[in-house]
Protein backbone atom coordinates (compact mmCIF):
# COMPACT_ATOMS: atom_id res chain seq x y z
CA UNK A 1 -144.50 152.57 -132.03
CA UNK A 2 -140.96 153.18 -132.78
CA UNK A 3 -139.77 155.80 -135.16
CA UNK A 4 -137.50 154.77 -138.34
CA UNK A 5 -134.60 156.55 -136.54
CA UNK A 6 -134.81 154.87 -133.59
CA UNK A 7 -134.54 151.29 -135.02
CA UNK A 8 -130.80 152.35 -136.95
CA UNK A 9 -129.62 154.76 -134.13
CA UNK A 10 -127.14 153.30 -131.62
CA UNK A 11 -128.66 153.74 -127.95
CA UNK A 12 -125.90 155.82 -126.80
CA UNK A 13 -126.24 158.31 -130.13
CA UNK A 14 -130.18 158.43 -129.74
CA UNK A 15 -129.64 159.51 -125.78
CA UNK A 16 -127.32 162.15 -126.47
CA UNK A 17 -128.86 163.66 -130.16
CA UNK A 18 -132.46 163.67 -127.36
CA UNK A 19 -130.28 165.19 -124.57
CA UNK A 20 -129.16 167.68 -126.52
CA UNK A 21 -132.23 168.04 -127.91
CA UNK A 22 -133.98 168.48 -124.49
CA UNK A 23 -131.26 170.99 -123.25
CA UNK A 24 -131.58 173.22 -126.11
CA UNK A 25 -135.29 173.50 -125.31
CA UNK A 26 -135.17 174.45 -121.95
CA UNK A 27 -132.32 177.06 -122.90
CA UNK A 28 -134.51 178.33 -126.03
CA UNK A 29 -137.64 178.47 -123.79
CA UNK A 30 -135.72 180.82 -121.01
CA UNK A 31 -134.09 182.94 -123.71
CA UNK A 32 -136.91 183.91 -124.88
CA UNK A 33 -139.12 184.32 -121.45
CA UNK A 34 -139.57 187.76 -120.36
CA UNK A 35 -138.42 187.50 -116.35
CA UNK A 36 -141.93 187.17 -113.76
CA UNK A 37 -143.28 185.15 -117.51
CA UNK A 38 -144.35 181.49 -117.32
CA UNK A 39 -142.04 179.28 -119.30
CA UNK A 40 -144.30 178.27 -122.23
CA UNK A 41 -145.95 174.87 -121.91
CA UNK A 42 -145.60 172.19 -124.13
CA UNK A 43 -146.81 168.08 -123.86
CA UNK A 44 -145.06 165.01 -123.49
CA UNK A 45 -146.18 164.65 -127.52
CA UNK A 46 -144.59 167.86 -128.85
CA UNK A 47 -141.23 167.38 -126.68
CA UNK A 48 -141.85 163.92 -128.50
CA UNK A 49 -142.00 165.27 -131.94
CA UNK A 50 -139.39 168.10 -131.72
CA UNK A 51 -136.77 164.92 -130.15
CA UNK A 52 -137.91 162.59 -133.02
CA UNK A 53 -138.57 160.02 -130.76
CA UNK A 54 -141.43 157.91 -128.75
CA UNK A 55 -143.58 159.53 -125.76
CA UNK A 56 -142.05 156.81 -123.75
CA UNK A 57 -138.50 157.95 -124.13
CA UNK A 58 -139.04 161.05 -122.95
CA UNK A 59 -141.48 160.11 -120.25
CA UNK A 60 -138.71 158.15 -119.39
CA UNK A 61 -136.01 160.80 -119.26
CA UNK A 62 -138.21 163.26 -117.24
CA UNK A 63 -139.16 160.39 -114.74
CA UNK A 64 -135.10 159.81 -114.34
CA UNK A 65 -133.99 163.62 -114.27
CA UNK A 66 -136.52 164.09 -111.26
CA UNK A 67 -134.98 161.21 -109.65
CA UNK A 68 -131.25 162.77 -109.89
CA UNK A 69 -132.43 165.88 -109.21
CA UNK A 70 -134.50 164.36 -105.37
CA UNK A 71 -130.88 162.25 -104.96
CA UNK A 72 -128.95 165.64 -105.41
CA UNK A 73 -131.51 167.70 -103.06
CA UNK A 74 -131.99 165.24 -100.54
CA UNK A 75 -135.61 164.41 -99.14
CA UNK A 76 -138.23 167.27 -99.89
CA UNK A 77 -141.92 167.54 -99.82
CA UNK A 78 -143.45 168.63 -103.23
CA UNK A 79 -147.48 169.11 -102.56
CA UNK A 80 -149.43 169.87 -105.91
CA UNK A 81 -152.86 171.55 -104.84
CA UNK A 82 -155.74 170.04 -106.71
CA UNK A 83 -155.38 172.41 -109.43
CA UNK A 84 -152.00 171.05 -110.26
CA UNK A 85 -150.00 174.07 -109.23
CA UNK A 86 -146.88 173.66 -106.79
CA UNK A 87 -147.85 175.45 -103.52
């Protein structure tokens, strides 16, 4: 279901207030790791509810920002073990 926001916010606004959004996670996240520390984890839902915005949206923008990132790294082989971690 959409949010209230999302039915008055221009498409281009609602991208970049969730980009922005997004970035300033992953930059408050590393701040505040300690170096050889896991980033900490967080669902599709909370990114959700800290962007003000649909599960969708942001399932969408994490679908297209591993996209540009295989385009800009060429072909590579990512194998997730059966416990889910990169090997």
């Amino acid at each position: 279901m959409k949010k209230l926001q999302e039915c008055f916010e221009p498409k281009a606004t609602r991208a970049k207030r969730i980009d922005t959004l997004l970035n300033y996670l992953v930059i408050r996240n590393a701040s505040l790791t300690e170096p050889g520390e896991d980033y900490p984890k967080m669902t599709l839902e909370e990114i959700a509810d800290f962007c003000g915005t649909d599960i969708m949206v942001i399932q969408r923008a994490e679908q297209s920002a591993l996209a540009k990132f295989k385009s800009k790294v060429g072909e590579f082989n990512l194998y997730l073990g059966l416990d889910g971690r990169t090997q």
